[in-house]
Protein backbone atom coordinates (compact mmCIF):
# COMPACT_ATOMS: atom_id res chain seq x y z
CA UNK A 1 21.47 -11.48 5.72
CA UNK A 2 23.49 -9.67 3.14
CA UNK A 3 22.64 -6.62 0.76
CA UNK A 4 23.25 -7.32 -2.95
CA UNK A 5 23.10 -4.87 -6.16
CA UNK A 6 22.59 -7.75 -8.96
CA UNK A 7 23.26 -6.56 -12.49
CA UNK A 8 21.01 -8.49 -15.13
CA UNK A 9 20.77 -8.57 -19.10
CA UNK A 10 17.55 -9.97 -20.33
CA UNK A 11 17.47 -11.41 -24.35
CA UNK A 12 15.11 -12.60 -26.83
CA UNK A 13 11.81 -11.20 -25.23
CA UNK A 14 9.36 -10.41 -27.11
CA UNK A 15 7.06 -7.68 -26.04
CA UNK A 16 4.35 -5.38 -27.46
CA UNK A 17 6.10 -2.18 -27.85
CA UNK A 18 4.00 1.02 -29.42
CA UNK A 19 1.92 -1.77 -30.50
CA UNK A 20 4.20 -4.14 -32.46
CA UNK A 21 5.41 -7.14 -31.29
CA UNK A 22 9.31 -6.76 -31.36
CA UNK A 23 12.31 -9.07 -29.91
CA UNK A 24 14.29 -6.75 -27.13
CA UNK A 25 17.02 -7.21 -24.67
CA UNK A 26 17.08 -5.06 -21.39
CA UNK A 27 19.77 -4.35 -18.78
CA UNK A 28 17.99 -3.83 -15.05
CA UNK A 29 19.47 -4.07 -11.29
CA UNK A 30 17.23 -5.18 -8.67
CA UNK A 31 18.31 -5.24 -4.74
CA UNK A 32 18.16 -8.45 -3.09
CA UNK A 33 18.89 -9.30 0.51
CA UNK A 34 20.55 -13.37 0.54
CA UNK A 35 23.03 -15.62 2.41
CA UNK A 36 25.40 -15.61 -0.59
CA UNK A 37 25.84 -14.72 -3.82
CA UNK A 38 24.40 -17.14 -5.25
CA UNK A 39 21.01 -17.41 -3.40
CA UNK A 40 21.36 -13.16 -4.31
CA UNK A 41 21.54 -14.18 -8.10
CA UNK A 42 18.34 -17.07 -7.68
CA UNK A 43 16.41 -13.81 -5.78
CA UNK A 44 16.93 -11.51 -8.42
CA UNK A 45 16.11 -13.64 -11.39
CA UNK A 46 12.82 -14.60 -9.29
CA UNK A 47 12.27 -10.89 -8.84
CA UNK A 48 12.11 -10.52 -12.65
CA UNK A 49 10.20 -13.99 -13.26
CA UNK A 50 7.45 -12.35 -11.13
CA UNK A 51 7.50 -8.97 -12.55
CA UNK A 52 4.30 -8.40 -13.97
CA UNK A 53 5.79 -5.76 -16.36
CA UNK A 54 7.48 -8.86 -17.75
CA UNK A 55 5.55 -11.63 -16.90
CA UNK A 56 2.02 -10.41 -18.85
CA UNK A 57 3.60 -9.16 -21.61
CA UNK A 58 6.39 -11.71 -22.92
CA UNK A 59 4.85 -13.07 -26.15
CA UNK A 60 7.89 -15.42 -26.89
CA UNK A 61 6.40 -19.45 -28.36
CA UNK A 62 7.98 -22.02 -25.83
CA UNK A 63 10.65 -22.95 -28.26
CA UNK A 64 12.19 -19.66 -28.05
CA UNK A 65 12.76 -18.38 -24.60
CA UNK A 66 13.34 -15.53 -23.27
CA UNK A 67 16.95 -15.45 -20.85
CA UNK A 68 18.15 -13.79 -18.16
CA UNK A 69 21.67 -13.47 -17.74
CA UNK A 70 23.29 -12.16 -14.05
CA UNK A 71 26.43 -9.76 -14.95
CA UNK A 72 27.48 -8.72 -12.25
CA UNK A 73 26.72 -9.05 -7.99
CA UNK A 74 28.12 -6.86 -5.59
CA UNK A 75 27.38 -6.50 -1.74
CA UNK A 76 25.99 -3.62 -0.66
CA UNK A 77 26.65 -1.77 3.02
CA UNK A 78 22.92 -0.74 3.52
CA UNK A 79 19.85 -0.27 1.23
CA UNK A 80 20.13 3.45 2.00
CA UNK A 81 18.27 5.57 -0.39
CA UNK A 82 17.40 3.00 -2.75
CA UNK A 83 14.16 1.68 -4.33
CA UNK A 84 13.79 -2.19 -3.38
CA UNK A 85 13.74 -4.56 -5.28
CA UNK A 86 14.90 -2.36 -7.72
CA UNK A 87 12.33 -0.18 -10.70
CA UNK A 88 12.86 -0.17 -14.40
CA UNK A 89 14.35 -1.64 -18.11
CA UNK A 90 17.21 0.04 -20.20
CA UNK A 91 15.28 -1.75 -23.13
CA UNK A 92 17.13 -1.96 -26.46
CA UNK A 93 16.52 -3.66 -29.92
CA UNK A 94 19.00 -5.22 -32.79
CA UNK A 95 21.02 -8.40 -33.35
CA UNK A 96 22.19 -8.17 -29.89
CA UNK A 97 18.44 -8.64 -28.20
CA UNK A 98 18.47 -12.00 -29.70
């Protein structure tokens, strides 16, 4: 299998932040061995679906969904000196997180 650095932006999630609910977007890579890019962008998204950072704290109604958004996918050499799947949010707030 191949090694894949997947960029993703995240919208319209809203989270409990400091205590107050608040609509955010992120950016976040995550590392994903796959056959192609595409089965690297379906592993990544998954990777985030099943974050429990995410997953527990989304407070979005069903009618307004969060979305995740791949940027960018680029194959890797090796995983050297790299955290798999990948650790952490550039969170940010504003028009744009919507």
């Amino acid at each position: 299998m191949k090694k894949y650095k997947v960029f993703v932006h995240g919208q319209n999630f809203l989270l409990n932040l400091d205590g107050k609910a608040e609509k955010v977007g992120f950016y976040t890579t995550r590392f994903v061995e796959a056959n192609d890019d595409h089965e690297a962008e379906e592993s990544a998204i998954a990777t985030l679906r099943n974050d429990p950072t995410l997953r527990d704290g989304v407070l979005n109604e069903e009618f307004d969904s969060p979305m995740l958004y791949v940027e960018e996918i680029a194959e890797l050499d090796s995983f050297d000196g790299l955290t798999l799947p990948g650790t952490g949010f550039s969170f940010y707030s504003g028009d744009e997180a919507e």
